[in-house]
Every structure is written in structure tokens, then in C-alpha cells.
Protein backbone atom coordinates (compact mmCIF):
# COMPACT_ATOMS: atom_id res chain seq x y z
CA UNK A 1 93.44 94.44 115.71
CA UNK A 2 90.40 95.73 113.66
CA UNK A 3 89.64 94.79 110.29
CA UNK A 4 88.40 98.00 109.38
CA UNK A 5 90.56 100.17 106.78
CA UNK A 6 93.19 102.94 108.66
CA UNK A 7 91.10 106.10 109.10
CA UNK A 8 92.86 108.96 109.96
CA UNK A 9 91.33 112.68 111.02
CA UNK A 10 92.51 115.53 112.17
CA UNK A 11 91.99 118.37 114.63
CA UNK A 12 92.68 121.94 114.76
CA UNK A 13 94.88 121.75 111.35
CA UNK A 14 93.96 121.94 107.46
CA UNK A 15 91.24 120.68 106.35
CA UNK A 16 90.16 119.27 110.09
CA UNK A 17 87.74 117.04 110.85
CA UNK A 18 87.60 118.17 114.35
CA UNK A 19 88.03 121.82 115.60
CA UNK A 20 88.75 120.34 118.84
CA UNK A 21 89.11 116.87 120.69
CA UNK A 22 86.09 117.15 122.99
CA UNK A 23 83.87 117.56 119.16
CA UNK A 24 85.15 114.25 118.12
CA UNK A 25 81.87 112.02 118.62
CA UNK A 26 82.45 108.51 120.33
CA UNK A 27 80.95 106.69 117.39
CA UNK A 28 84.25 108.14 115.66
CA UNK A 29 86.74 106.73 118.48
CA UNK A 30 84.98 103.39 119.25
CA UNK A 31 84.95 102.07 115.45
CA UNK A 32 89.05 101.23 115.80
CA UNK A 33 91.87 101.64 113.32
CA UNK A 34 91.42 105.18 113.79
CA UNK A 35 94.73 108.04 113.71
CA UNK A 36 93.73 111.33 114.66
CA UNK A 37 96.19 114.12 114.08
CA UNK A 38 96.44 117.15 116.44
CA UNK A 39 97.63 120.17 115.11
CA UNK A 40 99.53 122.90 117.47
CA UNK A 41 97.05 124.59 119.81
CA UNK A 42 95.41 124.85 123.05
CA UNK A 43 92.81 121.61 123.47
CA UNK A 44 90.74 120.17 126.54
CA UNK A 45 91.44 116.76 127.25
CA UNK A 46 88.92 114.21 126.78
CA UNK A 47 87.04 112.92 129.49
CA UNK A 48 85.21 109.61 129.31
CA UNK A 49 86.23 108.60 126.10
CA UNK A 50 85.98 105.05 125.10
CA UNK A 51 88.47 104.34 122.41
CA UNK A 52 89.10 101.20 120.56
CA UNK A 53 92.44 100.93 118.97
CA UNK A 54 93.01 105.10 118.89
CA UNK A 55 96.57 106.52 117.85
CA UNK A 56 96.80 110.13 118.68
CA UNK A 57 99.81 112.05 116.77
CA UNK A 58 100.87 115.39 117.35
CA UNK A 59 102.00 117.27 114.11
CA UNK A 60 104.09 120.01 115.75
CA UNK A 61 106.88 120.67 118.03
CA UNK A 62 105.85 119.27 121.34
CA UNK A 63 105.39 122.56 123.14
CA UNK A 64 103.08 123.49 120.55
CA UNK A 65 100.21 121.63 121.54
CA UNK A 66 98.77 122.17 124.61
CA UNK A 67 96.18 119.51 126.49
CA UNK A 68 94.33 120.79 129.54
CA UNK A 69 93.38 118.52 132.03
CA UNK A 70 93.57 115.05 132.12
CA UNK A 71 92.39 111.86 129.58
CA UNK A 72 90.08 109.94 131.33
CA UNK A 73 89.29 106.65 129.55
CA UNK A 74 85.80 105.33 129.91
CA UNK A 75 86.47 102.19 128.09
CA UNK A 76 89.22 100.50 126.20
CA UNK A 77 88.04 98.11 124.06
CA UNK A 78 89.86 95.12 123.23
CA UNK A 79 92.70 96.80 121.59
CA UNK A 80 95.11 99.38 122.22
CA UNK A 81 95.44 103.08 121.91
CA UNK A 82 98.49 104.83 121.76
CA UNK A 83 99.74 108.79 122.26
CA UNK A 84 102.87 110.19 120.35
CA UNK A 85 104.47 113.34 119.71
């Protein structure tokens, strides 16, 4: 588990960090303890990603957000990452 503070950002919703997944830098999902939240919409999945204790939460009705493609996971470092909806 990191010992950096809970950082949470968000993508596609108010206020977003992120206007999609594929703009959210590596630096950004390799620092762990990070939540990003993913607003309804259309996104492409990530593709060589290297996360390091990621939690990705929908914030919508299931069928309201839509990932294209398939996560491909570059790295996984030392920790864990976790989808939910």
C-alpha cells in the first residue's frame, strides 16, 4: 500500500481532470493511491498503462459508460488496481 495521501480525479464529469482516459499521463497512474472517477460516456480503453495501486469507479448506471477496446496493462506495480461500477 502507498504512503501517499488518496488522490482522486475524474474524467469526462464536472470539474474533470481528464476529458478522457487515454489523456490521463502515466506519471498520474504510476504515483499509487490514486481513484479516478469516470463519468457516463463513450471512452477508449487504455493501452499500456502501468498503474500502481489504481481504483477506477464508474459514477453512472453501468450502461452509461462505454469502454472501447480492451485495458492492456503494461505494468502493475507492487500493488493492486481495482475496476468497479
Amino acid at each position: 500500500m502507498s504512503t501517499n495521501p488518496q488522490l482522486t480525479y475524474s474524467v469526462g464529469g464536472p470539474n474533470s481532470n481528464f476529458k478522457d482516459l487515454a489523456s490521463i499521463d502515466t506519471a498520474t497512474l504510476a504515483q499509487g493511491n490514486v481513484t479516478v472517477l469516470v463519468y457516463p460516456g463513450e471512452y477508449a480503453a487504455l493501452t499500456s498503462a502501468v498503474l500502481k495501486d489504481v481504483s477506477f469507479r464508474g459514477m453512472g448506471h453501468q450502461d452509461e459508460i462505454k469502454i472501447n477496446g480492451d485495458f492492456t496493462i503494461a505494468n502493475l506495480q507492487q500493488a493492486q488496481s481495482i475496476f468497479q461500477t
